[in-house]
C-alpha atoms as a PDB file:
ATOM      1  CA  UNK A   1      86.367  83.942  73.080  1.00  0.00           C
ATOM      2  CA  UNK A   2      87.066  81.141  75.616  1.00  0.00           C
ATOM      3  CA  UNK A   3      90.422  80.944  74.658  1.00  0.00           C
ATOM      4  CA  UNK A   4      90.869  83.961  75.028  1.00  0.00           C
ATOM      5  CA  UNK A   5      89.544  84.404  78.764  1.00  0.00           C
ATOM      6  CA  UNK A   6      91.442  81.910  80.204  1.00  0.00           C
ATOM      7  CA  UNK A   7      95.300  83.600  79.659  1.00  0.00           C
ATOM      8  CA  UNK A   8      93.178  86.343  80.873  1.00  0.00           C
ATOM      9  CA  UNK A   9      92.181  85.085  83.995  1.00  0.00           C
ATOM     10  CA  UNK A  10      95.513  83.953  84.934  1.00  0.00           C
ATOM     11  CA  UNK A  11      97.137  87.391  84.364  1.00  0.00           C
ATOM     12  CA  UNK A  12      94.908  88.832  86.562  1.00  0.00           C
ATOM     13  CA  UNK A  13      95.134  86.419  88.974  1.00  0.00           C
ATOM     14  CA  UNK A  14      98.727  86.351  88.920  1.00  0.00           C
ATOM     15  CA  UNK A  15      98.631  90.054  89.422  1.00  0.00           C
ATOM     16  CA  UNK A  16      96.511  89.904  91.924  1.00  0.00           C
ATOM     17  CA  UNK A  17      98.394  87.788  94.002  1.00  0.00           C
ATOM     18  CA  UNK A  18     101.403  89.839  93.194  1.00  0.00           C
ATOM     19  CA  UNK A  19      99.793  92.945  94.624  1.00  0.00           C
ATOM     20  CA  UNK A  20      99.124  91.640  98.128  1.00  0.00           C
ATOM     21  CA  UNK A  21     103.088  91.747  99.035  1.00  0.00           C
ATOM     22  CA  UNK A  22     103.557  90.757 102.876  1.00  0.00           C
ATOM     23  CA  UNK A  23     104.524  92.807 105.849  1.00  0.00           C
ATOM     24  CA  UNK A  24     107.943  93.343 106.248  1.00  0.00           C
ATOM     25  CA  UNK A  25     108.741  91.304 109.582  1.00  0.00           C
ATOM     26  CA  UNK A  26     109.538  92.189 112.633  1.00  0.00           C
ATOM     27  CA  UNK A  27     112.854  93.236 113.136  1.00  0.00           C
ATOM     28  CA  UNK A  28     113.729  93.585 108.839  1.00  0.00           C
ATOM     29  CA  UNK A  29     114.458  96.597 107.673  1.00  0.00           C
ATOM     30  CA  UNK A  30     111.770  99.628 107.027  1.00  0.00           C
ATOM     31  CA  UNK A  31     111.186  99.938 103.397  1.00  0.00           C
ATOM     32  CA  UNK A  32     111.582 103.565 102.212  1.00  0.00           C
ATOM     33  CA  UNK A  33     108.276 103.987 100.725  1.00  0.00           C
ATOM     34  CA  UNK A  34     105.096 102.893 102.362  1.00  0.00           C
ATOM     35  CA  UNK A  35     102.997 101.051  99.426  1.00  0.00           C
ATOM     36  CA  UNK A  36     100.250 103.533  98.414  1.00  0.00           C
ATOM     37  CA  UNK A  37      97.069 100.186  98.810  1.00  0.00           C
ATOM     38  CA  UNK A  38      97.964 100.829 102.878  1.00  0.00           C
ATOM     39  CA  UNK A  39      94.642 101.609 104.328  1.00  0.00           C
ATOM     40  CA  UNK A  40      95.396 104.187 107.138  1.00  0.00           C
ATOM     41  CA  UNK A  41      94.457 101.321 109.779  1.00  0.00           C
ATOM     42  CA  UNK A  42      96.761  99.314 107.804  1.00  0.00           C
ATOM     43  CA  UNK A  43      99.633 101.714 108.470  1.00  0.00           C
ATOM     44  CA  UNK A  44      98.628 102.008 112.064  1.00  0.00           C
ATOM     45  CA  UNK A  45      98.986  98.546 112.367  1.00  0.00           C
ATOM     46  CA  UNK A  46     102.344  98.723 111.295  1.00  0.00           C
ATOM     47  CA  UNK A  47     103.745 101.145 113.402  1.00  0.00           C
ATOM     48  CA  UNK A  48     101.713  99.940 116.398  1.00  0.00           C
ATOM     49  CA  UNK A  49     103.649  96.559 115.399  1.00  0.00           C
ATOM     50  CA  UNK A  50     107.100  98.044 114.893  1.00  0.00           C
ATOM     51  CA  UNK A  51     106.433  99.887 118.391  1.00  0.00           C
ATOM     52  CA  UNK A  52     106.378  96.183 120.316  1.00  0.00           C
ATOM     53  CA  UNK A  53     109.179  94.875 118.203  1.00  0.00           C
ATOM     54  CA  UNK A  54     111.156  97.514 119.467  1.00  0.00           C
ATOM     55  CA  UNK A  55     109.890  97.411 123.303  1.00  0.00           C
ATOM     56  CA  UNK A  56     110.459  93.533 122.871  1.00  0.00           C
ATOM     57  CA  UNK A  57     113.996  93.960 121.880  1.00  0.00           C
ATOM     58  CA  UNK A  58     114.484  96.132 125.026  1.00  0.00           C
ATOM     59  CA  UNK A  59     112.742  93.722 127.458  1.00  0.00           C
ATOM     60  CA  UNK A  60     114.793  90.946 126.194  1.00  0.00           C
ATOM     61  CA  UNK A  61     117.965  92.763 126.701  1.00  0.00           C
ATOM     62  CA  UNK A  62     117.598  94.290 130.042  1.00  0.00           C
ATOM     63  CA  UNK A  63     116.667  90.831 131.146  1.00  0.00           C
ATOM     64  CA  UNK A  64     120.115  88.894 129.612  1.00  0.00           C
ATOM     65  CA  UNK A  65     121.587  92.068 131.607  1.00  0.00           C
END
């Protein structure tokens, strides 16, 4: 049984890790679908983060202008 659990374990671990994908980063490109495990704070993290990207880019540029 023991040698059984172990490969087990792993796979599940390995899946597990697997499953908590990052963020996309700041200034990448949106991925079409939203992963379904997004919490709804989760996703208004997100946009709240994608919001100050954006108003960071436009800072930036009106002051090299």
């Amino acid at each position: 049984m023991k040698k059984l659990l172990y490969p087990l374990f792993a796979i599940v671990f390995a899946s597990f890790m697997n499953s908590c994908a990052p963020v996309y980063k700041c200034g990448d490109a949106k991925p079409e679908k939203v992963p379904f495990t997004w919490s709804k704070n989760m996703k208004a993290v997100v946009s709240e983060r994608d919001k100050l990207c954006t108003d960071l880019a436009k800072s930036e540029e009106e002051n090299k202008g």
